[in-house]
PDB file of N, CA and C in Angstrom:
ATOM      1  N   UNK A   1       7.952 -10.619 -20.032  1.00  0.00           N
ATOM      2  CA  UNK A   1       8.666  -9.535 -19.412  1.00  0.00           C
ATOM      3  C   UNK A   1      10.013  -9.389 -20.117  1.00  0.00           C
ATOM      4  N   UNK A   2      10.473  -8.516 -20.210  1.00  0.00           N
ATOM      5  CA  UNK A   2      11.997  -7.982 -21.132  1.00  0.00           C
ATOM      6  C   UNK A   2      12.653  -8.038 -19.954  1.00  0.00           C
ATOM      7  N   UNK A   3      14.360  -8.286 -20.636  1.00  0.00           N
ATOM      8  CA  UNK A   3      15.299  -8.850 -19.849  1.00  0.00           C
ATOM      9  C   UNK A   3      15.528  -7.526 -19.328  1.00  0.00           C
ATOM     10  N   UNK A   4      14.950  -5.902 -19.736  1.00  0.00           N
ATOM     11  CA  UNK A   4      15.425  -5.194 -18.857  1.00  0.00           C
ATOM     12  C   UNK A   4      14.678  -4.745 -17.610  1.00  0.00           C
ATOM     13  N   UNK A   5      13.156  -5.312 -17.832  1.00  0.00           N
ATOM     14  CA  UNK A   5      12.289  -4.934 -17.036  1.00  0.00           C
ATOM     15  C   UNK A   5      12.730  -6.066 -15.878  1.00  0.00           C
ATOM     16  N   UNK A   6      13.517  -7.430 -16.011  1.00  0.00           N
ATOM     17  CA  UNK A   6      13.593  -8.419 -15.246  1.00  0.00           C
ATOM     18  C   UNK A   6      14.648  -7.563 -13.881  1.00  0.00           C
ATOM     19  N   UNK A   7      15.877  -7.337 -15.350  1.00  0.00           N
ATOM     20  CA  UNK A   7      16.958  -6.776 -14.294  1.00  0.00           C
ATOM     21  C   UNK A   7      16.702  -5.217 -13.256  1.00  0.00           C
ATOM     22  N   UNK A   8      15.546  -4.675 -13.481  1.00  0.00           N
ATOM     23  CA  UNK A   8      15.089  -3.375 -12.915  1.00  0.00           C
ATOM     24  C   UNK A   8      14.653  -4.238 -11.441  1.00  0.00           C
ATOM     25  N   UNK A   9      13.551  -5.413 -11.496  1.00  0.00           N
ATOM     26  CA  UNK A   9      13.440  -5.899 -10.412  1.00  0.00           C
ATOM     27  C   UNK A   9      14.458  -6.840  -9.622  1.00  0.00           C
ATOM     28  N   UNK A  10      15.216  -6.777 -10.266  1.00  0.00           N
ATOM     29  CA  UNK A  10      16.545  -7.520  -9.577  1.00  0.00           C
ATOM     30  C   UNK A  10      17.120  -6.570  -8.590  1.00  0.00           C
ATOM     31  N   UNK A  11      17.205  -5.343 -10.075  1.00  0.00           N
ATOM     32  CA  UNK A  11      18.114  -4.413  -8.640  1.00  0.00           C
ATOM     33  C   UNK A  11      17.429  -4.025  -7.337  1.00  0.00           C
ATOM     34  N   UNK A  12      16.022  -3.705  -8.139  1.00  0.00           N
ATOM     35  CA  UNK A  12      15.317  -3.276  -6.359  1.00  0.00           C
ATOM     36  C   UNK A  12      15.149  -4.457  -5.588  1.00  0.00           C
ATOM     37  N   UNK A  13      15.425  -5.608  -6.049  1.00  0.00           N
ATOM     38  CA  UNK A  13      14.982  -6.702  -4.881  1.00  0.00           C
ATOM     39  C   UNK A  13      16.808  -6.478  -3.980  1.00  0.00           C
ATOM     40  N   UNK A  14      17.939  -6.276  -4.726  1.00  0.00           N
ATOM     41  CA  UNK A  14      18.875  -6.330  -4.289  1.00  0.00           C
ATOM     42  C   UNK A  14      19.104  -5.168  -3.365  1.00  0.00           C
ATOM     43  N   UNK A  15      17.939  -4.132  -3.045  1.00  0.00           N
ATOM     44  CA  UNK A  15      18.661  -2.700  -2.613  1.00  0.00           C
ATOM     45  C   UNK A  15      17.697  -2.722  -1.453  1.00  0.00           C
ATOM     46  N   UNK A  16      16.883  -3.594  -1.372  1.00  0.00           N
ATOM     47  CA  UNK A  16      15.351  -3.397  -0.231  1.00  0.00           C
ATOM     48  C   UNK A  16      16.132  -4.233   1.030  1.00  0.00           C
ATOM     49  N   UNK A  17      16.561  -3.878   1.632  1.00  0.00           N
ATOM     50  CA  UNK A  17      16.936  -4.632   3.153  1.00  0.00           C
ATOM     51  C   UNK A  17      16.007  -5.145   4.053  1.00  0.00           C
ATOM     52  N   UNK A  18      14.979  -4.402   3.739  1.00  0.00           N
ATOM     53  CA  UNK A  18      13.471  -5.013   4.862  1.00  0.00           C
ATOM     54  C   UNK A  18      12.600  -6.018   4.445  1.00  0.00           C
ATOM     55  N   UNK A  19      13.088  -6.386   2.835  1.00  0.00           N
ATOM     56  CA  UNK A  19      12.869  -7.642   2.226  1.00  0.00           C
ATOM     57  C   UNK A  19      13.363  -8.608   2.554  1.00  0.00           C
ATOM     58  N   UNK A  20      14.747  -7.985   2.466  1.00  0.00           N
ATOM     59  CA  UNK A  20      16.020  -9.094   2.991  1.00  0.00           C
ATOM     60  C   UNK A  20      15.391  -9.974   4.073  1.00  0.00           C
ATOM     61  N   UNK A  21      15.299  -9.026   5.438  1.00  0.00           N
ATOM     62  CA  UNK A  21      14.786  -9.311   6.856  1.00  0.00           C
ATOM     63  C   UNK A  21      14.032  -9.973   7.005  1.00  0.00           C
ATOM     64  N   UNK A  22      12.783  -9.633   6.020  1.00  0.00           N
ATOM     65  CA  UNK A  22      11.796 -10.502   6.079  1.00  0.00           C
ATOM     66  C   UNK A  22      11.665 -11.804   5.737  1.00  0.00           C
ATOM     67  N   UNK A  23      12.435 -12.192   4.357  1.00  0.00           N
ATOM     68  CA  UNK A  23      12.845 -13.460   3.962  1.00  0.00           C
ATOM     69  C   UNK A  23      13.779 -14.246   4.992  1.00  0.00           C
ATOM     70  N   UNK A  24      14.521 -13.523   5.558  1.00  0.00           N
ATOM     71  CA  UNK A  24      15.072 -14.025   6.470  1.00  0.00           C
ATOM     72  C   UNK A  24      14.313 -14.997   7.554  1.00  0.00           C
ATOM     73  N   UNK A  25      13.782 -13.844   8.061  1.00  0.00           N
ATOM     74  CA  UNK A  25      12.493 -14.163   9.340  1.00  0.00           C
ATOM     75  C   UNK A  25      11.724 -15.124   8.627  1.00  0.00           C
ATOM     76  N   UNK A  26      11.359 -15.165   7.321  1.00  0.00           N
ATOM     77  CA  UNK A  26      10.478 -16.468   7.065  1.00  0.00           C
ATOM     78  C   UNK A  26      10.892 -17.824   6.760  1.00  0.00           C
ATOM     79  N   UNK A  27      12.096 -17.879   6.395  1.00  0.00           N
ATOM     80  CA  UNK A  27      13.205 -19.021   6.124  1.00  0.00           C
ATOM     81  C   UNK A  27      13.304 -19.414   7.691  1.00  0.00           C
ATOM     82  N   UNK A  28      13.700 -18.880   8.666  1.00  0.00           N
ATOM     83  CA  UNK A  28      13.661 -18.998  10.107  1.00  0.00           C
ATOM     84  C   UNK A  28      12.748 -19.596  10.653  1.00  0.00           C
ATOM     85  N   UNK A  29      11.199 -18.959  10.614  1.00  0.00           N
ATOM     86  CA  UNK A  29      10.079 -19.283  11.305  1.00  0.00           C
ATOM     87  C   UNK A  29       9.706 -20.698  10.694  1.00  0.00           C
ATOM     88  N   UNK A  30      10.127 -20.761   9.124  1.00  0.00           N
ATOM     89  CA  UNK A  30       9.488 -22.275   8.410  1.00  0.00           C
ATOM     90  C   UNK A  30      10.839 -23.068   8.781  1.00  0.00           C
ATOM     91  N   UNK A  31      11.937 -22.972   9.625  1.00  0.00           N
ATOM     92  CA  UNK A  31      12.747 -23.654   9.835  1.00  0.00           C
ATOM     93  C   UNK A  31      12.474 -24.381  11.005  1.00  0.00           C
ATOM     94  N   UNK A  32      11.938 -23.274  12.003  1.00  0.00           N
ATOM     95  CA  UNK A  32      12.150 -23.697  13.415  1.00  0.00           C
ATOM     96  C   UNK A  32      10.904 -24.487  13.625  1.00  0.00           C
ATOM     97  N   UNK A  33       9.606 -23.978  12.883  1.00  0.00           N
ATOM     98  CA  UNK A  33       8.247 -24.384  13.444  1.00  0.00           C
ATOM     99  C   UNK A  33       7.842 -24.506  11.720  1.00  0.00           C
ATOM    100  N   UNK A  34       8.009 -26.019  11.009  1.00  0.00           N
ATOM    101  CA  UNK A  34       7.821 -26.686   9.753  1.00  0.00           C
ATOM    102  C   UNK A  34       6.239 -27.164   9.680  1.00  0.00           C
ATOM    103  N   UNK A  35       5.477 -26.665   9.373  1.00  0.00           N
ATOM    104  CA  UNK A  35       3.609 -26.961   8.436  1.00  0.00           C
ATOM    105  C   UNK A  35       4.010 -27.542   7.493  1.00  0.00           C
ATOM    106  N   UNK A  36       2.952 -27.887   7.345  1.00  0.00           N
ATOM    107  CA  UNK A  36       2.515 -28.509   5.659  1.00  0.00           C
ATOM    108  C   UNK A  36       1.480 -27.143   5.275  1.00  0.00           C
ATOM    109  N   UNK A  37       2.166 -27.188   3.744  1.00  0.00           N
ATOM    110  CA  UNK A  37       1.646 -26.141   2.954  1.00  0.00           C
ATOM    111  C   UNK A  37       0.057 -25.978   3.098  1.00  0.00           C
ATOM    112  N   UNK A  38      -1.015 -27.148   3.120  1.00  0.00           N
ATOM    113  CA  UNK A  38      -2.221 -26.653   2.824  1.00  0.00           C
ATOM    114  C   UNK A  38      -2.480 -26.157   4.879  1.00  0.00           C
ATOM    115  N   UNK A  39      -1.445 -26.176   5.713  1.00  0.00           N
ATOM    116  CA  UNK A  39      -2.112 -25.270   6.717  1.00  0.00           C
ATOM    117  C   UNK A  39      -1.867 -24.221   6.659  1.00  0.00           C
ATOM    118  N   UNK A  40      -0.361 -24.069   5.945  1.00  0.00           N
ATOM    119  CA  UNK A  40      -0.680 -22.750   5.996  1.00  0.00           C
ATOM    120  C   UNK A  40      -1.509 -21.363   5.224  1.00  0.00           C
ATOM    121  N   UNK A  41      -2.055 -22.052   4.231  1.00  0.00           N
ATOM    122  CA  UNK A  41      -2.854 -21.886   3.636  1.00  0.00           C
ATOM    123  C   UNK A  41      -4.473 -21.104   4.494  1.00  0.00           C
ATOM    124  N   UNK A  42      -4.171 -22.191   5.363  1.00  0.00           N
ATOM    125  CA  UNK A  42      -5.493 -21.750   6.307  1.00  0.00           C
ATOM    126  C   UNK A  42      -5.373 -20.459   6.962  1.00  0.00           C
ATOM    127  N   UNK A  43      -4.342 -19.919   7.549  1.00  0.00           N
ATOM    128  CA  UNK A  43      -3.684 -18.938   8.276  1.00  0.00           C
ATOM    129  C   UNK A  43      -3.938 -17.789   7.500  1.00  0.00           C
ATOM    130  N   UNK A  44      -4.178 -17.863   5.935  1.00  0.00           N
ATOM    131  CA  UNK A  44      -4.788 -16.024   5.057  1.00  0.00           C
ATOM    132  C   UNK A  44      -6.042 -16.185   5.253  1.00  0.00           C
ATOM    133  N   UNK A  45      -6.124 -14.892   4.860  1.00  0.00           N
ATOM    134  CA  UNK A  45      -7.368 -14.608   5.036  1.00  0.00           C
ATOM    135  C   UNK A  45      -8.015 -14.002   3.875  1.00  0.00           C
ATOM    136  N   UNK A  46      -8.571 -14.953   3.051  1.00  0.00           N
ATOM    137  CA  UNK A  46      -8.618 -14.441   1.705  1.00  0.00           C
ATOM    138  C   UNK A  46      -9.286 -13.193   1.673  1.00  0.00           C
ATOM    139  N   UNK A  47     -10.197 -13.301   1.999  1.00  0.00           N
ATOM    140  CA  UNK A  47     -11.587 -12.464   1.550  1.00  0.00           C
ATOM    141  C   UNK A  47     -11.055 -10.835   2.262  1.00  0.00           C
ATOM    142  N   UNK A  48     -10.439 -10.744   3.403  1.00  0.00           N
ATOM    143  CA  UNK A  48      -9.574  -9.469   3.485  1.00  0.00           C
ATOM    144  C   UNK A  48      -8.751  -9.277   2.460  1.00  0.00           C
ATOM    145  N   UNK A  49      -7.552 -10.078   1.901  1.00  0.00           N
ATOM    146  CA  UNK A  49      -6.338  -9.726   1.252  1.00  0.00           C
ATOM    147  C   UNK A  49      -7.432  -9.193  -0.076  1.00  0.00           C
ATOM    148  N   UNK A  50      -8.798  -9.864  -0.919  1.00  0.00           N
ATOM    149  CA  UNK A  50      -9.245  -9.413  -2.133  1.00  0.00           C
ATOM    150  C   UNK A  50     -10.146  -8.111  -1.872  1.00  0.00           C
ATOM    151  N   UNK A  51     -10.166  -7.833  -0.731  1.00  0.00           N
ATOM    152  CA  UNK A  51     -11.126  -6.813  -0.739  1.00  0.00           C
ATOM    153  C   UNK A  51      -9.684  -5.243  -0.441  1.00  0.00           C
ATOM    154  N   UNK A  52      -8.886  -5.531   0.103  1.00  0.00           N
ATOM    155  CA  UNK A  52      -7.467  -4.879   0.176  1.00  0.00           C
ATOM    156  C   UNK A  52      -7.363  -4.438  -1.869  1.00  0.00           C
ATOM    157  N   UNK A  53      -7.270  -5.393  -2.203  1.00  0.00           N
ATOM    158  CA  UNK A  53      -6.800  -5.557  -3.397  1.00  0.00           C
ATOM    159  C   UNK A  53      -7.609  -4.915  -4.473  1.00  0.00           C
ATOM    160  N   UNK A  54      -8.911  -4.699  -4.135  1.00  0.00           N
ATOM    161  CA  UNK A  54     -10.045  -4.146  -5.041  1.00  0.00           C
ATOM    162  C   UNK A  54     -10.003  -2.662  -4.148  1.00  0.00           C
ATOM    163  N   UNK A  55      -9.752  -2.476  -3.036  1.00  0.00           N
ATOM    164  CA  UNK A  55      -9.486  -0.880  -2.529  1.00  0.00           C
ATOM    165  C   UNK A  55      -8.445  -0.569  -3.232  1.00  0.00           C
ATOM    166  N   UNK A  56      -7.466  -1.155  -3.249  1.00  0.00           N
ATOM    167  CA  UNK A  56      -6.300  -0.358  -4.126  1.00  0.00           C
ATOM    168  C   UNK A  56      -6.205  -0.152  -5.779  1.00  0.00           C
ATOM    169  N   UNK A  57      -6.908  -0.978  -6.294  1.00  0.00           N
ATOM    170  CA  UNK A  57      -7.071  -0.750  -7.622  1.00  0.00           C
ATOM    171  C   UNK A  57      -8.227   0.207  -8.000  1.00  0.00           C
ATOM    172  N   UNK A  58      -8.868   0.466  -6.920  1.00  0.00           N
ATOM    173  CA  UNK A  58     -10.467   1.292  -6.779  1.00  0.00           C
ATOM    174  C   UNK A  58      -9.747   2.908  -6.734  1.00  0.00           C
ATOM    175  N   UNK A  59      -8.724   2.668  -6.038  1.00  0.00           N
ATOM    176  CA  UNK A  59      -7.844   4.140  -5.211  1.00  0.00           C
ATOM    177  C   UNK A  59      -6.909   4.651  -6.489  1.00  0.00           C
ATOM    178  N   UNK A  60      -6.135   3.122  -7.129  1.00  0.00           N
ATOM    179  CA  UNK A  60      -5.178   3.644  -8.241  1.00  0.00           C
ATOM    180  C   UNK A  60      -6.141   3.963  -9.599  1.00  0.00           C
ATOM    181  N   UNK A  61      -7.050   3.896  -9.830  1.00  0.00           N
ATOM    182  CA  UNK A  61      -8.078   4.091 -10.666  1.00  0.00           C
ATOM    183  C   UNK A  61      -8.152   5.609 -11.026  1.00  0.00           C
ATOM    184  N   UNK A  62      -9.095   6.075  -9.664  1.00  0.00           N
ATOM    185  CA  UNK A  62      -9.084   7.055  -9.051  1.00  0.00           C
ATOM    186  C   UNK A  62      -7.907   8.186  -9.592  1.00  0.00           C
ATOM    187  N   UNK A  63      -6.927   7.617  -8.995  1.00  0.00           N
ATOM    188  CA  UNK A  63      -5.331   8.597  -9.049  1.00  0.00           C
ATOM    189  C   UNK A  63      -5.235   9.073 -10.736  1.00  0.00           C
ATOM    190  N   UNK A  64      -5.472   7.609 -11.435  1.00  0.00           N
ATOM    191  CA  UNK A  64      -4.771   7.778 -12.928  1.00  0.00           C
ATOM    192  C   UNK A  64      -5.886   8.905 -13.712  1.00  0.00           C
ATOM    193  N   UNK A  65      -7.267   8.968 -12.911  1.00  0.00           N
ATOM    194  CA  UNK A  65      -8.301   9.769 -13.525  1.00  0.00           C
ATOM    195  C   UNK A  65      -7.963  10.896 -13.277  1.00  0.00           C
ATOM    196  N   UNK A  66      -7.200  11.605 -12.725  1.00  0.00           N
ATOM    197  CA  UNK A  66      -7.256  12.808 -12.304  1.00  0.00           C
ATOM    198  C   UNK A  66      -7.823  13.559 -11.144  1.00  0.00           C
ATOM    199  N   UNK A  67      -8.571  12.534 -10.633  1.00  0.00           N
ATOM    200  CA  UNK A  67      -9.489  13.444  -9.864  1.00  0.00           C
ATOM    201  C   UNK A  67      -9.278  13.431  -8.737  1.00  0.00           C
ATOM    202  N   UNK A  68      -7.762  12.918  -7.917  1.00  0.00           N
ATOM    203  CA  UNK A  68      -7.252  13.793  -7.035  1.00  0.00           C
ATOM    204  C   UNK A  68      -6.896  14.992  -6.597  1.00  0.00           C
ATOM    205  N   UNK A  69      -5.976  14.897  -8.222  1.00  0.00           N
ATOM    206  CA  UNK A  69      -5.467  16.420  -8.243  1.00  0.00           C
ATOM    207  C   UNK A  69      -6.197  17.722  -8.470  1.00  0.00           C
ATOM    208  N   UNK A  70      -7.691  16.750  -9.064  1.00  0.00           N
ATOM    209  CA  UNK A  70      -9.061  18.258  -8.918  1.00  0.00           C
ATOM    210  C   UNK A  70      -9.455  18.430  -7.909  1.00  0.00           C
ATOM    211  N   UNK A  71      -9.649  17.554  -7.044  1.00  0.00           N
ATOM    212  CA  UNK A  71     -10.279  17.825  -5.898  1.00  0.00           C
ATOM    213  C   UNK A  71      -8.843  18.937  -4.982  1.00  0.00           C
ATOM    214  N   UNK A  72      -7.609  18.131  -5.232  1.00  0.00           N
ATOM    215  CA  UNK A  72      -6.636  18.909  -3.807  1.00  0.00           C
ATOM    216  C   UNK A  72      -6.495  20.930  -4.687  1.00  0.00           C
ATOM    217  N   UNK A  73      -6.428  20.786  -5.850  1.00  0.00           N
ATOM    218  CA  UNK A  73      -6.354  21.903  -6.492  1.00  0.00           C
ATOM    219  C   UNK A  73      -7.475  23.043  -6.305  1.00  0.00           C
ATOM    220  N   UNK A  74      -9.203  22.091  -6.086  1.00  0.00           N
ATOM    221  CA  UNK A  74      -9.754  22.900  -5.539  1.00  0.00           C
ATOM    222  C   UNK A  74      -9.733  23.319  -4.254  1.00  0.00           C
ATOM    223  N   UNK A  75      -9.848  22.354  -3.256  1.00  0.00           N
ATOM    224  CA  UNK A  75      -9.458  22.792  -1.714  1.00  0.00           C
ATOM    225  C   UNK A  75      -8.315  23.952  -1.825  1.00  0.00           C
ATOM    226  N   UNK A  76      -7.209  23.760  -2.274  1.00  0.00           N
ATOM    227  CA  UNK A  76      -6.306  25.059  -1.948  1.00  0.00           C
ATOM    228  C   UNK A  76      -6.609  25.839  -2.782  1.00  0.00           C
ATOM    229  N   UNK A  77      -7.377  26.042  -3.465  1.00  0.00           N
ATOM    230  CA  UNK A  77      -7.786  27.526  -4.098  1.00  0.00           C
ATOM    231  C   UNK A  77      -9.016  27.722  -3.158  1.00  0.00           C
ATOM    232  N   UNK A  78      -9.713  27.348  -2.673  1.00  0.00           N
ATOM    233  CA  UNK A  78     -10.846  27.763  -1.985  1.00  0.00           C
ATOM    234  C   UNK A  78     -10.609  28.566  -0.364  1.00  0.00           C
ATOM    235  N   UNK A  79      -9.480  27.361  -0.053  1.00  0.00           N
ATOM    236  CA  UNK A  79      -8.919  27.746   1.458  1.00  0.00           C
ATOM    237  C   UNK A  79      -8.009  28.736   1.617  1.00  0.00           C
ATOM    238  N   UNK A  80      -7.132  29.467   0.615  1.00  0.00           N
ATOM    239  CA  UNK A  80      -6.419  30.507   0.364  1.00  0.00           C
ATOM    240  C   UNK A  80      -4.963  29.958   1.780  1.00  0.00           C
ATOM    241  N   UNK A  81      -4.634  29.960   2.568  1.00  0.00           N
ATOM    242  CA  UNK A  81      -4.118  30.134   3.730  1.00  0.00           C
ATOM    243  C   UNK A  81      -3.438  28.424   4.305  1.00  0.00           C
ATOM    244  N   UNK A  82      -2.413  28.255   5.082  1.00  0.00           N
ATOM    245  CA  UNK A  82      -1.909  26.822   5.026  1.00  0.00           C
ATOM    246  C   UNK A  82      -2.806  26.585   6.345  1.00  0.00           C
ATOM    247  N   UNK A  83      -2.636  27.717   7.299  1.00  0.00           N
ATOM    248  CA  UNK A  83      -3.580  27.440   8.466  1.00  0.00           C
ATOM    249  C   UNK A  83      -5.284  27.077   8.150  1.00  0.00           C
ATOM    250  N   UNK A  84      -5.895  28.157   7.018  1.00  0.00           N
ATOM    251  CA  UNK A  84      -7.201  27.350   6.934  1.00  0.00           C
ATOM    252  C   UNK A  84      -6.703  25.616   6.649  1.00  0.00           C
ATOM    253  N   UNK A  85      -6.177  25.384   5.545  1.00  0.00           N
ATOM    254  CA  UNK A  85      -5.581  24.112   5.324  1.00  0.00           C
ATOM    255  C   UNK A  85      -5.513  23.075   5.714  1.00  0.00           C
ATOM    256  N   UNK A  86      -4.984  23.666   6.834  1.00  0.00           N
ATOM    257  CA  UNK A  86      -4.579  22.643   8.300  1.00  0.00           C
ATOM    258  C   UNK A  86      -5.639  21.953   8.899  1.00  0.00           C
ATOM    259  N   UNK A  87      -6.304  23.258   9.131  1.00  0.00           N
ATOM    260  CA  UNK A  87      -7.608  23.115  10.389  1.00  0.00           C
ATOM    261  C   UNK A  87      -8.960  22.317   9.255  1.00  0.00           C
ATOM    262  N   UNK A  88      -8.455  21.767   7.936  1.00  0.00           N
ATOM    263  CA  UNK A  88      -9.630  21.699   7.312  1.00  0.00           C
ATOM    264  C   UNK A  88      -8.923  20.070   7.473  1.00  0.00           C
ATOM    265  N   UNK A  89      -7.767  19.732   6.996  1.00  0.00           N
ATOM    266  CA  UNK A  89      -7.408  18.506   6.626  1.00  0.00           C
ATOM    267  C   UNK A  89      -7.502  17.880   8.457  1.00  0.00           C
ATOM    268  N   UNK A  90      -7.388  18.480   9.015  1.00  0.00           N
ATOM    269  CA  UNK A  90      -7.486  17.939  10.742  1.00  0.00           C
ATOM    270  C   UNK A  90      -8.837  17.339  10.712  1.00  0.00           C
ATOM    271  N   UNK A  91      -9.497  18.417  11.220  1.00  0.00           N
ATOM    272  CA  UNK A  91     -11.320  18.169  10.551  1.00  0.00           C
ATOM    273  C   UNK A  91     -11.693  17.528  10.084  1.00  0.00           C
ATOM    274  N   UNK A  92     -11.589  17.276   8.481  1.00  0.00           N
ATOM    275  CA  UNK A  92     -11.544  16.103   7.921  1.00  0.00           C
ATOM    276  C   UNK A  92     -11.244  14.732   8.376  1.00  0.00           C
ATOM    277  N   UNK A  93      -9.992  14.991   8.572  1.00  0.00           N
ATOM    278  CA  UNK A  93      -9.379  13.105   9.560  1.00  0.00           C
ATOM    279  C   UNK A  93     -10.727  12.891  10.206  1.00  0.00           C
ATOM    280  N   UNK A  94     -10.667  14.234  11.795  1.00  0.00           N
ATOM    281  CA  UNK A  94     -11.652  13.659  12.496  1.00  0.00           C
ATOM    282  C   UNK A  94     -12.737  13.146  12.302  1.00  0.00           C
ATOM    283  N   UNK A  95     -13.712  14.050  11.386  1.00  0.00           N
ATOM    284  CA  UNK A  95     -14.832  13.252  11.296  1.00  0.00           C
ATOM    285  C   UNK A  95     -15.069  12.345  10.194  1.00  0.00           C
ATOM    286  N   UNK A  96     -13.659  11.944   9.303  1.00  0.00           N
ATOM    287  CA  UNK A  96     -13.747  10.589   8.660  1.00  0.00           C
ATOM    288  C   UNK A  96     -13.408   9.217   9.990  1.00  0.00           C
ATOM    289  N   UNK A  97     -12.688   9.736  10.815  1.00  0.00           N
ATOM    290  CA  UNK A  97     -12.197   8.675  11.560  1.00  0.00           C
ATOM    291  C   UNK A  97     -13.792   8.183  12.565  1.00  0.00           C
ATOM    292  N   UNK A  98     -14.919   9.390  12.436  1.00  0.00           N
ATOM    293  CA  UNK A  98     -15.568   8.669  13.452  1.00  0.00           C
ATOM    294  C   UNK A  98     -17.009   8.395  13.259  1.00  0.00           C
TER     295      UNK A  98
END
C-alpha cells in the first residue's frame, strides 16, 4: 500500500465518529466482561458473514458491469411518468418482499 493510500485511510478513520463509538463500546465491553480469544471466536457466525461477503461481491460485480444502469435506464424510458415510477418501484418491493 503507498504512503498516500495509508494516509487517505487515516484521515477517514480520523473523521468517522461512529467508529470512534464503536471502538469505544468494544474496549469497554472486553474491559468489563474479559473472554479468551478462541470464545470469542465462537460468537461469529462464519458461514453468514461468507455468504454476506459473496452477495456483495456478486452485487459489486453486477454494478461495475453496467447492468444496473441498463436495466434503471430502461424502466424510466418505458414508464415515462415519476408516478408510473413510483407505483412500479412500490410493487416491486412488495412482491420481492413476499
Amino acid at each position: 500500500m503507498s504512503s498516500n493510500a495509508v494516509a487517505r485511510l487515516v484521515q477517514l478513520f480520523l473523521k468517522d465518529r461512529f467508529l470512534h463509538i464503536l471502538l469505544l463500546a468494544g474496549v469497554m465491553m472486553a474491559a468489563f466482561n474479559p473472554q479468551q480469544l478462541p470464545a470469542l471466536n465462537s460468537f461469529i457466525d462464519w458461514r453468514t458473514i461468507i455468504t454476506l461477503l459473496g452477495l456483495m461481491l456478486l452485487t459489486k460485480g453486477v454494478e461495475v458491469s453496467g447492468y444496473f444502469d441498463f436495466v434503471g435506464r430502461k424502466i424510466i424510458n418505458t414508464l415515462h411518468s415519476e408516478r408510473r415510477l413510483a407505483l412500479f418501484l412500490v410493487f416491486s418491493a412488495a412482491v420481492l418482499s413476499s
